[in-house]
Protein backbone atom coordinates (compact mmCIF):
# COMPACT_ATOMS: atom_id res chain seq x y z
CA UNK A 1 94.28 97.54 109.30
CA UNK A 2 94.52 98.38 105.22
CA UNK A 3 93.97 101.30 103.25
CA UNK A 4 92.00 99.78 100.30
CA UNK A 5 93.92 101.29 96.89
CA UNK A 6 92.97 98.97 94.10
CA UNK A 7 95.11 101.00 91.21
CA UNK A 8 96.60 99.65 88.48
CA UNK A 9 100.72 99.26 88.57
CA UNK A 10 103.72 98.38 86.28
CA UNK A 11 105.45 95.50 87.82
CA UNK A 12 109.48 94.30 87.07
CA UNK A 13 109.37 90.37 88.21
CA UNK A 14 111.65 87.63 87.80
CA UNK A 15 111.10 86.19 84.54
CA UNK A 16 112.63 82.93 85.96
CA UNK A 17 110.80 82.96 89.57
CA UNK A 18 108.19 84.85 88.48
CA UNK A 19 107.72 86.90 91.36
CA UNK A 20 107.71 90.83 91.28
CA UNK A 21 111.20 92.21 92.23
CA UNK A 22 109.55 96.54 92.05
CA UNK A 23 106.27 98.38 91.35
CA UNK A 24 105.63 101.77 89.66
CA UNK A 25 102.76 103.71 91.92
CA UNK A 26 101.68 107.13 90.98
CA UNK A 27 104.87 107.94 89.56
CA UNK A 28 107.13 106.46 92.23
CA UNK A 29 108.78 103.15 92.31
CA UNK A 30 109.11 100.91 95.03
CA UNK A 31 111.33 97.81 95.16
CA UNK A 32 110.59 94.55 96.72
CA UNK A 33 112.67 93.41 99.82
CA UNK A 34 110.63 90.49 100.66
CA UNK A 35 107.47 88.36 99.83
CA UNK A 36 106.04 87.56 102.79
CA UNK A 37 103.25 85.65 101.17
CA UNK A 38 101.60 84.42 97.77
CA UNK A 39 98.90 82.44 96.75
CA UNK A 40 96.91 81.89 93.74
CA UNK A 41 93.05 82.53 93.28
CA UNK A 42 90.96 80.64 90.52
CA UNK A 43 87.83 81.70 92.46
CA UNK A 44 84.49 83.47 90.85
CA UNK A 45 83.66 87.05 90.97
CA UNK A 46 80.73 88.21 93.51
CA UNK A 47 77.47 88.71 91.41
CA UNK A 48 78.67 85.22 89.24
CA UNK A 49 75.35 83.28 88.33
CA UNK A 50 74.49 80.37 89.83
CA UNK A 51 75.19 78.31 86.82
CA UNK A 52 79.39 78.34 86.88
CA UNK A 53 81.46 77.97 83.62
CA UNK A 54 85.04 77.81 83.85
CA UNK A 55 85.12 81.28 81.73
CA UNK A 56 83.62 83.22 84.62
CA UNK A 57 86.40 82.34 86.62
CA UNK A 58 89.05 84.79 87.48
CA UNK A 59 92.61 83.73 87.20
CA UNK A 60 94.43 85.75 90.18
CA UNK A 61 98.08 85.53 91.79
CA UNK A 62 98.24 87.47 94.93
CA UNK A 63 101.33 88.78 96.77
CA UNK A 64 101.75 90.60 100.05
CA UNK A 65 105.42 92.03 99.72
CA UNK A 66 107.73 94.16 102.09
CA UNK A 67 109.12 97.24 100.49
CA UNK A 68 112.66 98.69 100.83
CA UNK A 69 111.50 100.65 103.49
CA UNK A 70 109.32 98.58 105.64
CA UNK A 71 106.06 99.30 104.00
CA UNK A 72 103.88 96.13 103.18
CA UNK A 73 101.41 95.85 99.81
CA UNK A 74 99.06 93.35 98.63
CA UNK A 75 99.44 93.32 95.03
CA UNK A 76 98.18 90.97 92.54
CA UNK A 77 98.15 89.78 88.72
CA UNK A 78 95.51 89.64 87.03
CA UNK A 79 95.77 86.87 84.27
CA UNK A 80 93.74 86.83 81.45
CA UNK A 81 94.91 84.94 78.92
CA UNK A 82 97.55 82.65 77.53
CA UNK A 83 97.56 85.56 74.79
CA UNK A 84 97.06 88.37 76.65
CA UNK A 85 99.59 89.48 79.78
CA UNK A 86 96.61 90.80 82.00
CA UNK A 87 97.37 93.55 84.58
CA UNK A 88 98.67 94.22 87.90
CA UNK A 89 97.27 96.31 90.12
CA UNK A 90 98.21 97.11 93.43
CA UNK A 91 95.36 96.06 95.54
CA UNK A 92 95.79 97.47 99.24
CA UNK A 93 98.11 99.35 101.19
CA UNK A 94 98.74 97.05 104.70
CA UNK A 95 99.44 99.47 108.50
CA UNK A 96 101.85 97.49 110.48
């Protein structure tokens, strides 16, 4: 069971492992215990026209992580660029 959330975040990561070590969520912060899983997604967007081009593509890195307290997140980055840093947003809230 989730709760679907899909809110933007500020994310502190490990520069050098370049995995996400706390989130900011409405004001609170929660730090990372664990990644439980990650994978990346280089997938196209629902809607995409038949005709693919490598710039419809959406460059995604997805992580389910275990909070200081036991709660569990999907949260992903959203890359854009090279250039530009893209977002993360925090995508659902997981019920164990």
């Amino acid at each position: 069971m989730a709760e679907f959330i899909s809110e933007k975040i500020e994310v502190l990561k490990d520069e050098k492992l370049r995995l996400p070590l706390s989130f900011l969520w409405r004001g609170k912060e929660y730090k990372i215990k664990e990644v439980i899983e990650s994978r990346a997604d280089w997938g196209f967007s629902k809607g995409a026209p038949k005709r693919k081009n490598w710039r419809l593509r959406h460059h995604r890195n997805y992580f389910k992580v275990k909070t200081e307290k036991d709660q569990i997140f999907e949260i992903y980055h959203n890359r854009k660029s090279k250039k530009d840093q893209g977002e993360w947003i925090l995508y659902q809230k997981l019920k164990i």
